[in-house]
N, C-alpha and C. Protein backbone atom coordinates (compact mmCIF):
# COMPACT_ATOMS: atom_id res chain seq x y z
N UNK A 1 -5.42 -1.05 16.49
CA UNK A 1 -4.70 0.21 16.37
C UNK A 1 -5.68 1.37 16.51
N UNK A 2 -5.27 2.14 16.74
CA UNK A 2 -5.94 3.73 17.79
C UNK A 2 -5.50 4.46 17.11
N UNK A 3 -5.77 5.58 15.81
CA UNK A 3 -5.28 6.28 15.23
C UNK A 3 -5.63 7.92 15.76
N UNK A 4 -4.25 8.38 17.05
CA UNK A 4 -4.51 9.60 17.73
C UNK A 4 -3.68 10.70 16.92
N UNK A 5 -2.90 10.26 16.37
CA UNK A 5 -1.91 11.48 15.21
C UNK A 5 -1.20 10.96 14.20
N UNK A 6 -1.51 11.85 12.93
CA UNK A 6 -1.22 11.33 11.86
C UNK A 6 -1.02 12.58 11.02
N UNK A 7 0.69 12.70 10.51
CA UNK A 7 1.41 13.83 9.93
C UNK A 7 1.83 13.37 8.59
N UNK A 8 1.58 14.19 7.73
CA UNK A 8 2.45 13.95 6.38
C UNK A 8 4.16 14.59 6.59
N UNK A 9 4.75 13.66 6.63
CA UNK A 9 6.07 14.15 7.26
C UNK A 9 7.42 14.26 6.29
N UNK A 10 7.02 13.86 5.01
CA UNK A 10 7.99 13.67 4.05
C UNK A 10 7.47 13.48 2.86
N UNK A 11 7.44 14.22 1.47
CA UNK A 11 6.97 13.89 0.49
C UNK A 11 8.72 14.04 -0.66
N UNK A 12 8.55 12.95 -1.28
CA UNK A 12 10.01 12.73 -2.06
C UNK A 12 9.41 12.51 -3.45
N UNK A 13 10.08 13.81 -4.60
CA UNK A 13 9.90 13.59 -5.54
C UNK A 13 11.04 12.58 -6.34
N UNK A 14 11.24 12.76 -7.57
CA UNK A 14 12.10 12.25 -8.51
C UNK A 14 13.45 12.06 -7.78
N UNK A 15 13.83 13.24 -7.51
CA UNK A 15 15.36 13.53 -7.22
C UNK A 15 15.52 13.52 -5.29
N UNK A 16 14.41 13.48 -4.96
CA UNK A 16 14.50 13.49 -3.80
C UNK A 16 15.36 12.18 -2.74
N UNK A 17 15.83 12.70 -1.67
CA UNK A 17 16.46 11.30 -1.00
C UNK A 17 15.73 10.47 -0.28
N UNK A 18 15.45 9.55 0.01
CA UNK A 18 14.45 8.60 0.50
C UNK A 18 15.20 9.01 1.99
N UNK A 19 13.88 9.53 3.10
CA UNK A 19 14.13 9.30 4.33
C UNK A 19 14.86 8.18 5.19
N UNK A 20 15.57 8.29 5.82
CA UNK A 20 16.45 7.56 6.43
C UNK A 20 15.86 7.76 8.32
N UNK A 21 14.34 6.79 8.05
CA UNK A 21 13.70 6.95 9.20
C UNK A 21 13.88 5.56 9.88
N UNK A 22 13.46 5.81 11.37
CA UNK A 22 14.22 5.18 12.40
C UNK A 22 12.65 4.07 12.80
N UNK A 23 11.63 4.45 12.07
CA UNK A 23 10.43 3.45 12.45
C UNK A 23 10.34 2.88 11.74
N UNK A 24 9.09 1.84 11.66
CA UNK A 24 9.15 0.74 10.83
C UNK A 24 7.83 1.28 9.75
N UNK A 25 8.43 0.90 8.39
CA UNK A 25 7.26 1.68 7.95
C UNK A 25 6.37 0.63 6.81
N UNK A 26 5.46 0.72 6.64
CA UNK A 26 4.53 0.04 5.44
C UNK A 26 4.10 0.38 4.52
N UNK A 27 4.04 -0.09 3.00
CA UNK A 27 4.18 0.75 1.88
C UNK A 27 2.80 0.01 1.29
N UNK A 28 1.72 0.76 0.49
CA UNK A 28 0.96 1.04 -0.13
C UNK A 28 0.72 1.32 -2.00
N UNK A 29 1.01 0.45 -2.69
CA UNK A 29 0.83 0.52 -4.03
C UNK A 29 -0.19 -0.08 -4.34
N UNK A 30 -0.09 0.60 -6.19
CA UNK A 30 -1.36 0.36 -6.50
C UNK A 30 -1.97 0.79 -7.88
N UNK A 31 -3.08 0.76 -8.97
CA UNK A 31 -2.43 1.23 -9.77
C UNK A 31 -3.68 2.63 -9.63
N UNK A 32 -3.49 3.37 -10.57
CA UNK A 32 -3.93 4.57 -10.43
C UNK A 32 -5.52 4.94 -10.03
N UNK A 33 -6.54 4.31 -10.03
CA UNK A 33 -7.87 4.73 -9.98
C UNK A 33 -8.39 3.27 -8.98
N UNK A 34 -7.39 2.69 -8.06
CA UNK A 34 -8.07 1.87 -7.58
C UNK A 34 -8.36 1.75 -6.36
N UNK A 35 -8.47 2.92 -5.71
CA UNK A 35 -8.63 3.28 -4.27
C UNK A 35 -8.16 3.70 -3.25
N UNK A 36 -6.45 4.08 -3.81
CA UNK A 36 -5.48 4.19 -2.61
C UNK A 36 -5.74 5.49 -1.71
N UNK A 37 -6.16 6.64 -2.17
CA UNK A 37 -6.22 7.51 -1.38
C UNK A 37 -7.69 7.51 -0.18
N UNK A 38 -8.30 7.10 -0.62
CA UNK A 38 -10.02 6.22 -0.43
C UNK A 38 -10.05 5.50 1.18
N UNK A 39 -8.51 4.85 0.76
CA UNK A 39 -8.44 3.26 1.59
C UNK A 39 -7.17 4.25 2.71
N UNK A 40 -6.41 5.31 2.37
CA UNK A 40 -5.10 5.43 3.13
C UNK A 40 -6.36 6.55 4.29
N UNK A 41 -7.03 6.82 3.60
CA UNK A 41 -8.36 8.80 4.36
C UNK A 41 -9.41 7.05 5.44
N UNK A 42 -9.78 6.06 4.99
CA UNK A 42 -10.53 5.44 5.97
C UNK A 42 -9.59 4.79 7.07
N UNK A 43 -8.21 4.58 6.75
CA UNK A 43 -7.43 3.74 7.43
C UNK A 43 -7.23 5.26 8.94
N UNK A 44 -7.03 5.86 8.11
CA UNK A 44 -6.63 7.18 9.50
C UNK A 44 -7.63 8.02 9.66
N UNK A 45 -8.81 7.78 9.78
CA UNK A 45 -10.25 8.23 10.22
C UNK A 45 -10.09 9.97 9.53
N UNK A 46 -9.38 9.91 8.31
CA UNK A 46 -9.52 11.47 8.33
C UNK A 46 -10.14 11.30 6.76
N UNK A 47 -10.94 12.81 5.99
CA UNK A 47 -11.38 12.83 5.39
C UNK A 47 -10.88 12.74 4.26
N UNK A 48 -10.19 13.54 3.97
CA UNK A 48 -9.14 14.36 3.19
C UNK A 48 -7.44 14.68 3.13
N UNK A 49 -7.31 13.65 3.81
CA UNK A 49 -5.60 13.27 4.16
C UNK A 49 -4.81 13.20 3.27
N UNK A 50 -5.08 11.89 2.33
CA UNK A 50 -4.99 11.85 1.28
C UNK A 50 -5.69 12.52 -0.43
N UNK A 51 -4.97 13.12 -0.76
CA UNK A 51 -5.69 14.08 -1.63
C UNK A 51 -6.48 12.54 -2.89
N UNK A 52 -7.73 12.34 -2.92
CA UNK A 52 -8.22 11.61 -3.98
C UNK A 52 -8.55 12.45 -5.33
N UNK A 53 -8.18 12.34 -6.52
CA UNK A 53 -7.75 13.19 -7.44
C UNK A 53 -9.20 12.58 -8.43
N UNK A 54 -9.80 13.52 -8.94
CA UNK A 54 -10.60 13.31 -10.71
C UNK A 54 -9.47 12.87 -11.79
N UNK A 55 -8.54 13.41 -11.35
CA UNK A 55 -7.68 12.61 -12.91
C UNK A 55 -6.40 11.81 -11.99
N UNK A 56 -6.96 10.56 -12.59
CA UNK A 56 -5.98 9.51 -11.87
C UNK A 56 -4.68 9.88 -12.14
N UNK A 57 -3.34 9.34 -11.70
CA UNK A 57 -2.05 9.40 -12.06
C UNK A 57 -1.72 10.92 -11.83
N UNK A 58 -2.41 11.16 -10.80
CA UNK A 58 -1.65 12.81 -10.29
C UNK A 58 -0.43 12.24 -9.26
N UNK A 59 -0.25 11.42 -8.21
CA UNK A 59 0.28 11.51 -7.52
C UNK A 59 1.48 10.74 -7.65
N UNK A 60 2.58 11.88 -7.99
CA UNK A 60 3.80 11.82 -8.52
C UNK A 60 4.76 12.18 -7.64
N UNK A 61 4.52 11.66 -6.30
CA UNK A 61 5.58 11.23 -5.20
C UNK A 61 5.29 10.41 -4.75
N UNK A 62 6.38 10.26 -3.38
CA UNK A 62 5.97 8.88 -2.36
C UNK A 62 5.97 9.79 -1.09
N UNK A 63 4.98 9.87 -0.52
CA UNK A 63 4.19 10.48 0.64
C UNK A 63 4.84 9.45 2.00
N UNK A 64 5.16 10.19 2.92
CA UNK A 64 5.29 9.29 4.32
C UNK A 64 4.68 10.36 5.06
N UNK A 65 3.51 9.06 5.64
CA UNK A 65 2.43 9.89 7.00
C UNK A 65 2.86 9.03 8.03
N UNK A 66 3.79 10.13 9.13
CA UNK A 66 3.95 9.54 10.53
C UNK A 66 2.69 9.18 11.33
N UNK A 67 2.64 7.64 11.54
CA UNK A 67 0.98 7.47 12.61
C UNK A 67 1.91 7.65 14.09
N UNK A 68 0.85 8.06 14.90
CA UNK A 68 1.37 8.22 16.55
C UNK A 68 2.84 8.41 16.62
N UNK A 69 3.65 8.41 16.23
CA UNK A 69 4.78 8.81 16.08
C UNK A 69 5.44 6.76 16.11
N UNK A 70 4.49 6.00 16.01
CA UNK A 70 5.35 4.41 16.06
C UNK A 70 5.35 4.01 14.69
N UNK A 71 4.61 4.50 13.51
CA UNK A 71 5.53 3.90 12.19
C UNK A 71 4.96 4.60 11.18
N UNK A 72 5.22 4.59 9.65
CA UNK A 72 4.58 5.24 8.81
C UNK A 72 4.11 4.10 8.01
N UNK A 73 3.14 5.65 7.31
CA UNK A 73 2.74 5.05 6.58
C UNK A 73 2.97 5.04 5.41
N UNK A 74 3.27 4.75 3.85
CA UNK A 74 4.13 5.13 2.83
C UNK A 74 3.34 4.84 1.25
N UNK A 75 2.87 5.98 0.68
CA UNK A 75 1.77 5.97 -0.22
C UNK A 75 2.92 6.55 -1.55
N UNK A 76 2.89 4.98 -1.93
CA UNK A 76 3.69 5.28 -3.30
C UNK A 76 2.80 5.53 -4.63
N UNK A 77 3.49 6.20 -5.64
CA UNK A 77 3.28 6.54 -6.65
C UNK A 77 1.77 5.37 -7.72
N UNK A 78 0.64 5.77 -7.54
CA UNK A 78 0.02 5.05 -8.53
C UNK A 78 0.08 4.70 -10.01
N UNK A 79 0.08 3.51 -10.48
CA UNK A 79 0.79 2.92 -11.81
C UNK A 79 -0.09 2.94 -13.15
N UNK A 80 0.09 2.67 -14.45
CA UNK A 80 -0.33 2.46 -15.30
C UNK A 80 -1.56 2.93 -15.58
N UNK A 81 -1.50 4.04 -15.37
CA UNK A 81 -2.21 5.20 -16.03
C UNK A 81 -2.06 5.59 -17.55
N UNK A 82 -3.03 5.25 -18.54
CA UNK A 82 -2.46 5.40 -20.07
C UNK A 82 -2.27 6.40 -20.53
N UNK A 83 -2.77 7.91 -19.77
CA UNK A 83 -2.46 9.07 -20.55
C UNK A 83 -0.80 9.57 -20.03
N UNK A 84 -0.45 8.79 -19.36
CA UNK A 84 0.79 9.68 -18.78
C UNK A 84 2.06 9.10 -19.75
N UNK A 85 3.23 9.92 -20.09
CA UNK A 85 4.58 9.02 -20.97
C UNK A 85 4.71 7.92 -20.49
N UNK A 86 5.60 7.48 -21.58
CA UNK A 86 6.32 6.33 -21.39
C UNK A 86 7.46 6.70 -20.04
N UNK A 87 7.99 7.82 -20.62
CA UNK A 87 9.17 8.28 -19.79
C UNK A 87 8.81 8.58 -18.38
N UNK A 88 7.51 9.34 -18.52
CA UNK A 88 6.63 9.52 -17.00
C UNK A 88 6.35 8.35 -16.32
N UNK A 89 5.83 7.16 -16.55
CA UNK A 89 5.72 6.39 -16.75
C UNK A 89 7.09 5.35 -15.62
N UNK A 90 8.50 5.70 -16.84
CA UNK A 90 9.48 5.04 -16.25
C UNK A 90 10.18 5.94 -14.78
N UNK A 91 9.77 7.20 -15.15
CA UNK A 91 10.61 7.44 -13.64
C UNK A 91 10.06 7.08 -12.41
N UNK A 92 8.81 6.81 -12.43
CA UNK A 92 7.66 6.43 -11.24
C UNK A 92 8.60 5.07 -10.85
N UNK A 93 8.72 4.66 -11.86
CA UNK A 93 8.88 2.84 -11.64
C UNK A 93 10.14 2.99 -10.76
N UNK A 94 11.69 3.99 -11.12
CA UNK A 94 12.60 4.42 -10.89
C UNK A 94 12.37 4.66 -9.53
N UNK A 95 11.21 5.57 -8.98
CA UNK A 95 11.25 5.95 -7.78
C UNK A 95 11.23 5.12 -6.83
N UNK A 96 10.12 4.30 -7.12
CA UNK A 96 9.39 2.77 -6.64
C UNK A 96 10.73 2.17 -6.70
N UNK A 97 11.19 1.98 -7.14
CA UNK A 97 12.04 0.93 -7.05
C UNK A 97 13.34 1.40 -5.86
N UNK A 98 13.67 2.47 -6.37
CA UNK A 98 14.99 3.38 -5.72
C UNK A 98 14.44 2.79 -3.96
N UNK A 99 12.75 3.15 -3.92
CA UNK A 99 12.12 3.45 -2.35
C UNK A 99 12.58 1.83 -2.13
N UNK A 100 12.33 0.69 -2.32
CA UNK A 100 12.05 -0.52 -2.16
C UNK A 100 13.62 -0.95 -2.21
N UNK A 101 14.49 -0.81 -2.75
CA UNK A 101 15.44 -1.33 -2.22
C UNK A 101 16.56 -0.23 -1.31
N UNK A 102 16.14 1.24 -0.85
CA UNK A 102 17.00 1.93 -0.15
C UNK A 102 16.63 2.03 1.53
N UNK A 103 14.89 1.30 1.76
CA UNK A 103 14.42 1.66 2.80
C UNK A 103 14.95 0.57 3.41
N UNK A 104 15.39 0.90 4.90
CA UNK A 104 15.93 0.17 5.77
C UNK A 104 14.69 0.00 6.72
N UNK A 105 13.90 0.68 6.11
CA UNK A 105 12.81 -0.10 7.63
C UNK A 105 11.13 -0.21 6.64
N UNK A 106 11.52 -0.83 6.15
CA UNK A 106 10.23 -0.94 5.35
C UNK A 106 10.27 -2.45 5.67
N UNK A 107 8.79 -3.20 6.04
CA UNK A 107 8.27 -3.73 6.79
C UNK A 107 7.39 -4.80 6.00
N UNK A 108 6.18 -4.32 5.08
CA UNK A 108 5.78 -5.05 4.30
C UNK A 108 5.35 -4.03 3.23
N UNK A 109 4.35 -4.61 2.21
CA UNK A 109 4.42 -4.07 1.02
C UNK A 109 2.72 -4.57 0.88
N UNK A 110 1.70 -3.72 1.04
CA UNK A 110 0.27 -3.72 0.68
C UNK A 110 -0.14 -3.46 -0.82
N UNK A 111 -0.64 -4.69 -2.00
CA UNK A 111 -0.64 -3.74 -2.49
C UNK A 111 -1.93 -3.93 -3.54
N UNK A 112 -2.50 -3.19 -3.36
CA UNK A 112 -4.28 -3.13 -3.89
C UNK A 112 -4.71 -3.49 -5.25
N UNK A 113 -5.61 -4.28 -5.10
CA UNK A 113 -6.10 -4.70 -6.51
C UNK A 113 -7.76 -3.98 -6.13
N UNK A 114 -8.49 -3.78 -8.14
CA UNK A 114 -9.92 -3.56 -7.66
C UNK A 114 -10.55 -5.21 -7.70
N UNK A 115 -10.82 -5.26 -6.19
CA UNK A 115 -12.04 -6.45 -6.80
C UNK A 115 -12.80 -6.85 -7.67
N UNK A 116 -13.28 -6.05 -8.20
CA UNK A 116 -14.14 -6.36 -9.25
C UNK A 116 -13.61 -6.49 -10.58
N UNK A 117 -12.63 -6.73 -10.98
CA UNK A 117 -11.90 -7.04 -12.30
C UNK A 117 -10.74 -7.82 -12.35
N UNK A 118 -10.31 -8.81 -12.97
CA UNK A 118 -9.44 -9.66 -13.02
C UNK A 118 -8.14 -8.82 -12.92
N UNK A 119 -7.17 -9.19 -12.27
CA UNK A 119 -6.04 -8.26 -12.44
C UNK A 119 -5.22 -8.12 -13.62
N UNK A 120 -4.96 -6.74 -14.06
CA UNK A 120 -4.33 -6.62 -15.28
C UNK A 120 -3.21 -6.72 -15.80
N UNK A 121 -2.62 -6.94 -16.53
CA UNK A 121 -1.08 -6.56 -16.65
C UNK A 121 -0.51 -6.24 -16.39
N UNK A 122 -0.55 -4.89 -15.68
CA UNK A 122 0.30 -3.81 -14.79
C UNK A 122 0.32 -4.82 -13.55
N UNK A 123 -1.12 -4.86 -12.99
CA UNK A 123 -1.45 -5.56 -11.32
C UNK A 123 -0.16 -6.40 -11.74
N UNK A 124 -0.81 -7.68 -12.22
CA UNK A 124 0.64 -8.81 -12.59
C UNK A 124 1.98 -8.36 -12.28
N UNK A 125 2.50 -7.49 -13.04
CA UNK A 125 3.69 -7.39 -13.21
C UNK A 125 4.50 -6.85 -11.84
N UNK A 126 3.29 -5.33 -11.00
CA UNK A 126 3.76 -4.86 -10.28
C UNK A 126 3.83 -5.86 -9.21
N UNK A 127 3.06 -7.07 -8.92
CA UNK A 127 3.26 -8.30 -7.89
C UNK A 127 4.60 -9.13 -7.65
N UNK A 128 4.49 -9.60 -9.22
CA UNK A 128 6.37 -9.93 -9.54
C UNK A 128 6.91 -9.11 -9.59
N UNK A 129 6.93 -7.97 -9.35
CA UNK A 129 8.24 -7.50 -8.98
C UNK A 129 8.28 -6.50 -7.80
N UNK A 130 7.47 -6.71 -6.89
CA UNK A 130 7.58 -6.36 -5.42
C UNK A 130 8.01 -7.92 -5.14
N UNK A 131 7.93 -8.74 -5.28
CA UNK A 131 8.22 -10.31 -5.18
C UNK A 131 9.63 -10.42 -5.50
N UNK A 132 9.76 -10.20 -6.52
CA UNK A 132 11.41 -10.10 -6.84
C UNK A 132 12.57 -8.60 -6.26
N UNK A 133 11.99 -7.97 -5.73
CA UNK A 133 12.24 -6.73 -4.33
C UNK A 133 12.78 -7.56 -3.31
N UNK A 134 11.87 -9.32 -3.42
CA UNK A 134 12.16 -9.52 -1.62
C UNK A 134 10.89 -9.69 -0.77
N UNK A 135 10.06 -9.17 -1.24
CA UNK A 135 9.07 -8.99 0.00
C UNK A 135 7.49 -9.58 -1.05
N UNK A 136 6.91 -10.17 0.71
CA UNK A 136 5.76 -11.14 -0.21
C UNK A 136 4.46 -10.17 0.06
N UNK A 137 4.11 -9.74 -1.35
CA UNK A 137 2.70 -8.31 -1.04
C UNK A 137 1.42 -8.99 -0.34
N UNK A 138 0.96 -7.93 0.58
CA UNK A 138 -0.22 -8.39 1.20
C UNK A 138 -1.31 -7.41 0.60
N UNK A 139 -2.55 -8.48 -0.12
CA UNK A 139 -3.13 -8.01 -1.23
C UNK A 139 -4.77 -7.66 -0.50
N UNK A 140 -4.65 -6.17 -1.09
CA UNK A 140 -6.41 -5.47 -0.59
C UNK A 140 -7.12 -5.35 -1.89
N UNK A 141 -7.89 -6.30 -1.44
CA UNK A 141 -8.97 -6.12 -2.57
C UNK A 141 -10.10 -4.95 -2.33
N UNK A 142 -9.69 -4.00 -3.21
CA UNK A 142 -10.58 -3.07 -2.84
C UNK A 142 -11.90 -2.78 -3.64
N UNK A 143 -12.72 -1.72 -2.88
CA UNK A 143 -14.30 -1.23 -3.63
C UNK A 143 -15.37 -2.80 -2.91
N UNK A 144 -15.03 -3.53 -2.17
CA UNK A 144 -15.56 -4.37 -2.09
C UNK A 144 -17.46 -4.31 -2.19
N UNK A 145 -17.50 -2.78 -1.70
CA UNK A 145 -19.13 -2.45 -1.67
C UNK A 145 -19.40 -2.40 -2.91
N UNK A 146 -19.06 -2.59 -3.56
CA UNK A 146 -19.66 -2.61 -5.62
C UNK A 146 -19.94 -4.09 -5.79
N UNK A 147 -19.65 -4.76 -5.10
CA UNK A 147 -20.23 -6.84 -5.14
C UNK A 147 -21.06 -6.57 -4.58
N UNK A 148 -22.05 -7.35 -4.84
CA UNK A 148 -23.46 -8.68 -3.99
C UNK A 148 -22.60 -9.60 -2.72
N UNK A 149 -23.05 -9.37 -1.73
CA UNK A 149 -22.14 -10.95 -1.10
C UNK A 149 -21.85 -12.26 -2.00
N UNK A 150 -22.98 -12.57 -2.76
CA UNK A 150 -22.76 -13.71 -3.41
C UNK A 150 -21.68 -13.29 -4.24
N UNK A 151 -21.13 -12.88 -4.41
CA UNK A 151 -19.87 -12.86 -5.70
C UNK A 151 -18.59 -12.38 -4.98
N UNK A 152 -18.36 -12.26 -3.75
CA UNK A 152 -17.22 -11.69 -2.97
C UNK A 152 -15.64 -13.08 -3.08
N UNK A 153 -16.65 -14.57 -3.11
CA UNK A 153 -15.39 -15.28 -2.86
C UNK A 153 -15.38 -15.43 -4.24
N UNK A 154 -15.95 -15.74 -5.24
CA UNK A 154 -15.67 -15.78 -6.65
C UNK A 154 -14.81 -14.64 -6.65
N UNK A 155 -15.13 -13.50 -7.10
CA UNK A 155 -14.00 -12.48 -7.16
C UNK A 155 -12.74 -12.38 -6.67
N UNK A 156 -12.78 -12.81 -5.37
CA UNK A 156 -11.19 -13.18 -4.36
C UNK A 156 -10.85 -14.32 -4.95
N UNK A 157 -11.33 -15.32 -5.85
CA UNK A 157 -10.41 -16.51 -6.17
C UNK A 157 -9.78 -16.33 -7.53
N UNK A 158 -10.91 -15.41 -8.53
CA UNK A 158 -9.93 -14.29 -9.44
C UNK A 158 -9.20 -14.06 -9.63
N UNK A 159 -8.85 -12.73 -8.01
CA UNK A 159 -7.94 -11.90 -7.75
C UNK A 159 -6.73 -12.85 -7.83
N UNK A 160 -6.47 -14.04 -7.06
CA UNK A 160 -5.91 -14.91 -6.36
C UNK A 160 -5.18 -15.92 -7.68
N UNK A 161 -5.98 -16.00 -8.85
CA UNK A 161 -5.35 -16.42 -9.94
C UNK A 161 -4.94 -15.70 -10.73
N UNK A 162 -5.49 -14.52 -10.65
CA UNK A 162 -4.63 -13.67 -11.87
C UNK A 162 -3.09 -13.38 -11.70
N UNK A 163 -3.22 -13.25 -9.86
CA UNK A 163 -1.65 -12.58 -9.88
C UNK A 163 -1.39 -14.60 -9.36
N UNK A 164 -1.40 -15.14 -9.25
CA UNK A 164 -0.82 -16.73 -8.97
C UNK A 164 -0.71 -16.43 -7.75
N UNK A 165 -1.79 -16.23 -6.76
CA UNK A 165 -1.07 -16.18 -5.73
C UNK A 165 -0.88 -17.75 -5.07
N UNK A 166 -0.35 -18.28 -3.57
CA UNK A 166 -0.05 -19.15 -2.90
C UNK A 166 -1.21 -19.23 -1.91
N UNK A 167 -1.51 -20.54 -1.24
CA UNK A 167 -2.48 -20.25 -0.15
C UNK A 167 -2.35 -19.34 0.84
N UNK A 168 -1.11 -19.32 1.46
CA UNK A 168 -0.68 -18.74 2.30
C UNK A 168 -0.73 -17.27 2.27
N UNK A 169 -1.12 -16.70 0.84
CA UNK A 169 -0.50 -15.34 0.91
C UNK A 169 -2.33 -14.48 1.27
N UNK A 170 -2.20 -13.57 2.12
CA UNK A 170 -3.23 -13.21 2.51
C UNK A 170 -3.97 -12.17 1.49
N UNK A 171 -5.08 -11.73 1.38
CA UNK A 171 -6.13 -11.05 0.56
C UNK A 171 -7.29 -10.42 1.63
N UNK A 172 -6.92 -9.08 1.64
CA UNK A 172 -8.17 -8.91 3.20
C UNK A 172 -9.29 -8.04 2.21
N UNK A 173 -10.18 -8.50 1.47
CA UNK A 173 -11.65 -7.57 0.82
C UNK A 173 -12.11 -5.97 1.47
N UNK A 174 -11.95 -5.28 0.74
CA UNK A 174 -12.26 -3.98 1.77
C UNK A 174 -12.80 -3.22 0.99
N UNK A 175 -14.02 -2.32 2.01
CA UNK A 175 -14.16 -1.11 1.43
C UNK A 175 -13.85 0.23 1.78
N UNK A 176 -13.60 1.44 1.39
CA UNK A 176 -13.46 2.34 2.10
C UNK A 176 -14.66 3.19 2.44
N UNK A 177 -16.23 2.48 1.42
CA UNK A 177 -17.47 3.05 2.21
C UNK A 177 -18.35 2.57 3.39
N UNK A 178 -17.66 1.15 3.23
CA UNK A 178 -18.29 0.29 4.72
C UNK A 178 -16.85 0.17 5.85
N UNK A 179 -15.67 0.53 5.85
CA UNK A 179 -14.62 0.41 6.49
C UNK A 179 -14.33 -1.23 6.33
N UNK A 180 -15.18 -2.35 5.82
CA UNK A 180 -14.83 -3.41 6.00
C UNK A 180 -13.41 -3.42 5.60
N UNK A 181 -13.06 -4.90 6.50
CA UNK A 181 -11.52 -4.68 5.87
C UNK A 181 -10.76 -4.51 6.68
N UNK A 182 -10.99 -2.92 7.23
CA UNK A 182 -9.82 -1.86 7.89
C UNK A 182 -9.56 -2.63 9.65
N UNK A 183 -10.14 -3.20 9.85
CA UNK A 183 -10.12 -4.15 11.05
C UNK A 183 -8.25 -4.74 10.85
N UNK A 184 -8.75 -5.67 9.87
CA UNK A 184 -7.31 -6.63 9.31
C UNK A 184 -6.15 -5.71 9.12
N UNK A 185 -6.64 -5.26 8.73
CA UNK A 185 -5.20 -3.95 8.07
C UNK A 185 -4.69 -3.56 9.31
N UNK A 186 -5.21 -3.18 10.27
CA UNK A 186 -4.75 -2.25 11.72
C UNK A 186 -4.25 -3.50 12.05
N UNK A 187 -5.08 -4.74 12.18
CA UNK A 187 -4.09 -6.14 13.23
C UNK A 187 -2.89 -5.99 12.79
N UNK A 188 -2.53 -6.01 11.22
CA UNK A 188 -1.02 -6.60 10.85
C UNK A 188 -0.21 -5.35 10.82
N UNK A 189 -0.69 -3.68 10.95
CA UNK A 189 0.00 -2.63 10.98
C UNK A 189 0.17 -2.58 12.79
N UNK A 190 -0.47 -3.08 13.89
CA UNK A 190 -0.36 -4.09 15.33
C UNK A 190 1.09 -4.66 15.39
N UNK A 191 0.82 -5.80 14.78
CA UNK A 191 1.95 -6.95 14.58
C UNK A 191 2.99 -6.12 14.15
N UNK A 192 3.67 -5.19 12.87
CA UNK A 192 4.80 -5.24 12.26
C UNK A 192 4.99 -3.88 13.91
N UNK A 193 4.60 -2.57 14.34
CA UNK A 193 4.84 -2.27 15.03
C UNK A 193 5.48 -3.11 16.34
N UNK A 194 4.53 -4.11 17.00
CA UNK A 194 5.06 -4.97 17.99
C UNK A 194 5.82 -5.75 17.82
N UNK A 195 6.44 -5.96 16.66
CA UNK A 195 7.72 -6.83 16.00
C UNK A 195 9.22 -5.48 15.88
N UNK A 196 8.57 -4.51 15.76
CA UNK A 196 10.02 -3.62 15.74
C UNK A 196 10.08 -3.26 17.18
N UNK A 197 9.09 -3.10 18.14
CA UNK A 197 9.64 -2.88 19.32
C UNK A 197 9.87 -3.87 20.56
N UNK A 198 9.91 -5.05 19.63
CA UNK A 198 10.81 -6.08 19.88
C UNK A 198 12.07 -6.17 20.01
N UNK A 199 12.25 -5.68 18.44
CA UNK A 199 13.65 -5.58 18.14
C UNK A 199 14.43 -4.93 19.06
N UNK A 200 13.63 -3.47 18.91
CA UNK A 200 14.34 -2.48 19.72
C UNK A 200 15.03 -3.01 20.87
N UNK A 201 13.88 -3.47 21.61
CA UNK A 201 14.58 -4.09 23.35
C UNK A 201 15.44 -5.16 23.19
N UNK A 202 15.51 -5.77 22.16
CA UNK A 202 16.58 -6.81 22.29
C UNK A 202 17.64 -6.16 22.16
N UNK A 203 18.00 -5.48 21.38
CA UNK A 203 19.14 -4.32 21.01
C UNK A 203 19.48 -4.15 21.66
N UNK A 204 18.95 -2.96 22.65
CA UNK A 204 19.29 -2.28 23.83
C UNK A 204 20.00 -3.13 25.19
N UNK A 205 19.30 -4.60 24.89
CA UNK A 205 19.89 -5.29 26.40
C UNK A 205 21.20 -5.80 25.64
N UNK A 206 21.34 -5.79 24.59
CA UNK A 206 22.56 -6.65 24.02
C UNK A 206 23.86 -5.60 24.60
């Protein structure tokens, strides 16, 4: 993937209506201090795209950045942040959830752990229940430049037990100071694009 334009095209708060967009789009969770804005500014070669915040749990929407005009990208609300309410807290989950079962073109579901720490409670929970959404999360282990090589597959087999994952379910290690990683991420944001304009043409000849 060739990243030539990239728009923030929709930001939906609380009350807001979830876009009723016609591309295929890919969603990004995660919990609050573990890289998402880091990983969304290396994925689209820009610096500052994503606003990365000093106080975690600022970002209290769900952001859609149109890439090239063939799909978005969809940077939901970061989780389990301890200074924020309970109630603050529950409407995030509300939003997340509202987004995940109203989007008609949501595609897959990315959703970041830090490598370097066993996944927590929140991680856990938010896995089962993008899982129980429907959709099987494809997991970025992020900060990967804070390991030694020697400790990269130990850590990924961690990651891989904390949330139970399956063999099958993929884990791509990344950093957003070495770009490692961002290779994998573009193949399968490749694939779900060349799978909707699949669709499309079948449509059309029908």
């Amino acid at each position: 993937m060739v990243i030539k334009n990239v728009e923030l095209e929709t930001v939906c708060g609380i009350t807001s209506k979830i876009p009723d967009n016609t591309l295929p789009e890919i969603a990004f969770a995660g919990k609050s201090n573990v890289g998402k804005s880091s990983l969304i500014n290396a994925l689209m070669n820009r610096k500052s795209l994503a606003r990365t915040s000093s106080s975690p749990g600022k970002t209290q929407t769900i952001n859609f950045y149109n890439i090239n005009s063939e799909m978005y990208l969809v940077d939901l609300p970061g989780y389990g942040y301890a200074k924020v309410s309970e109630a603050e807290k529950a409407k995030w989950g509300k939003m997340i959830e509202n987004y995940l079962h109203t989007s008609k073109q949501l595609r897959a579901v990315f959703l970041l752990i830090d490598i370097r720490h066993e996944p927590g409670k929140n991680d856990k929970t938010m896995y089962d229940w993008i899982v129980y959404q429907g959709y099987q999360p494809i997991i970025i282990a992020t900060k990967l430049d804070k390991l030694k090589r020697s400790q990269v597959q130990k850590a990924i087999k961690v990651v891989r037990t904390g949330l139970g994952l399956k063999g099958s379910d993929i884990v791509i290690p990344f950093s957003a100071e070495t770009k490692q990683g961002r290779e994998e991420i573009y193949a399968l944001m490749d694939e779900i694009i060349a799978d909707h304009t699949e669709i499309e043409n079948e449509a059309q000849h029908e």
